[in-house]
C-alpha atoms as a PDB file:
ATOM      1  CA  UNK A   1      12.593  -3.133 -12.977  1.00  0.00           C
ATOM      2  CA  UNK A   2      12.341  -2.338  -9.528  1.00  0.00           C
ATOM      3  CA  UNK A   3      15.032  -3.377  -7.043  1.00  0.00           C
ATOM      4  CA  UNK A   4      14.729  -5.656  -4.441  1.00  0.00           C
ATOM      5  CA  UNK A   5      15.325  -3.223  -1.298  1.00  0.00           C
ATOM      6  CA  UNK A   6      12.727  -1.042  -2.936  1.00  0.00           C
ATOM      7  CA  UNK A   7      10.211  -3.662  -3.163  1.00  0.00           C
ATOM      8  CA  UNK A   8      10.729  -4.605   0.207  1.00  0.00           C
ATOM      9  CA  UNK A   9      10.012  -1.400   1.430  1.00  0.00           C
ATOM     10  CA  UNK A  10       7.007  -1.373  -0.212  1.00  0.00           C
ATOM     11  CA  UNK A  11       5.857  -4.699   1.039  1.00  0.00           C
ATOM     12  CA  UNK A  12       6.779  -3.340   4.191  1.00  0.00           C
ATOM     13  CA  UNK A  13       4.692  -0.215   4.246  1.00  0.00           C
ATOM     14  CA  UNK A  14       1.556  -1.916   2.699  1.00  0.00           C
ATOM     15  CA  UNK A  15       1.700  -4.612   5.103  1.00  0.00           C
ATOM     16  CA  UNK A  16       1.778  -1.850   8.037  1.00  0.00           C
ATOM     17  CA  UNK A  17      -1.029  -0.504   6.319  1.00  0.00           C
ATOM     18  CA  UNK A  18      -3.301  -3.649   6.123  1.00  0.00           C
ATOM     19  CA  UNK A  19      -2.368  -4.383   9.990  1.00  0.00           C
ATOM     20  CA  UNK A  20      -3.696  -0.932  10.940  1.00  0.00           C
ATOM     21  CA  UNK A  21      -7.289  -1.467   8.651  1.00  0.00           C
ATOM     22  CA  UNK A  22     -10.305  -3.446   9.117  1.00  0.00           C
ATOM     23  CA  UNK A  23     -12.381  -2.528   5.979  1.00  0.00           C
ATOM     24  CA  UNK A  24     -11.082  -0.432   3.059  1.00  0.00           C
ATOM     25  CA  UNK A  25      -8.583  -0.749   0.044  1.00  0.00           C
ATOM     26  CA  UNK A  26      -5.159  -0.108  -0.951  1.00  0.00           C
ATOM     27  CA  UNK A  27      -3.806   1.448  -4.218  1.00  0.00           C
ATOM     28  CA  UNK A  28      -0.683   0.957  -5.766  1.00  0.00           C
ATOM     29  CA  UNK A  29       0.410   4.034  -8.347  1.00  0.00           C
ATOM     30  CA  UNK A  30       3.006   2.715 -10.946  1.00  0.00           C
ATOM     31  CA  UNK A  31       4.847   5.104 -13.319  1.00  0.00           C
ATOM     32  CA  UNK A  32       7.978   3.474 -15.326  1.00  0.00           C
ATOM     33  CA  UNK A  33       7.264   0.215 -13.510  1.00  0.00           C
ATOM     34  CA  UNK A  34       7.975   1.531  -9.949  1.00  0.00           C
ATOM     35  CA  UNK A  35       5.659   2.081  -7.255  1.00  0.00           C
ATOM     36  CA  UNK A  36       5.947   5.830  -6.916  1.00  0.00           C
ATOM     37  CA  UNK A  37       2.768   6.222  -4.463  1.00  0.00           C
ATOM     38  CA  UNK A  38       0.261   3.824  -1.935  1.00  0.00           C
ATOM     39  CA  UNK A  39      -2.883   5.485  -1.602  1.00  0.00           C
ATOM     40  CA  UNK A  40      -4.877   4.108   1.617  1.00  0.00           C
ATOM     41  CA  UNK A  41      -8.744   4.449   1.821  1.00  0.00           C
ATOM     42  CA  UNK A  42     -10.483   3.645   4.642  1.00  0.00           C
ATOM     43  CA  UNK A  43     -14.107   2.309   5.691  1.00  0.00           C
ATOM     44  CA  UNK A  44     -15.476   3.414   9.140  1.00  0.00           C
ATOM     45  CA  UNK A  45     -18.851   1.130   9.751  1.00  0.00           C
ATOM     46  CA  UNK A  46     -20.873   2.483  12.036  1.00  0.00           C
ATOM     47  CA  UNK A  47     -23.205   0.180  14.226  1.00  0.00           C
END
């Protein structure tokens, strides 16, 4: 199980994330149940 400073660094870093993007999605990677990698794809609509 992950440890609390680690999750909190990870909240921290996706929340940066989802202030910085209008439309897209964010991924979470897991491997032994940590969060090893966020993966950030974006959506640029034009008008």
């Amino acid at each position: 199980m992950a440890q609390n400073s680690d999750l909190n660094s990870v909240f921290a870093s996706v929340e940066k994330m989802l202030s910085d993007m209008k439309f897209g999605s964010i991924t979470l990677v897991v491997q032994d149940g940590k969060v090893v990698q966020l993966e950030k794809n974006e959506k640029v609509r034009i008008k």
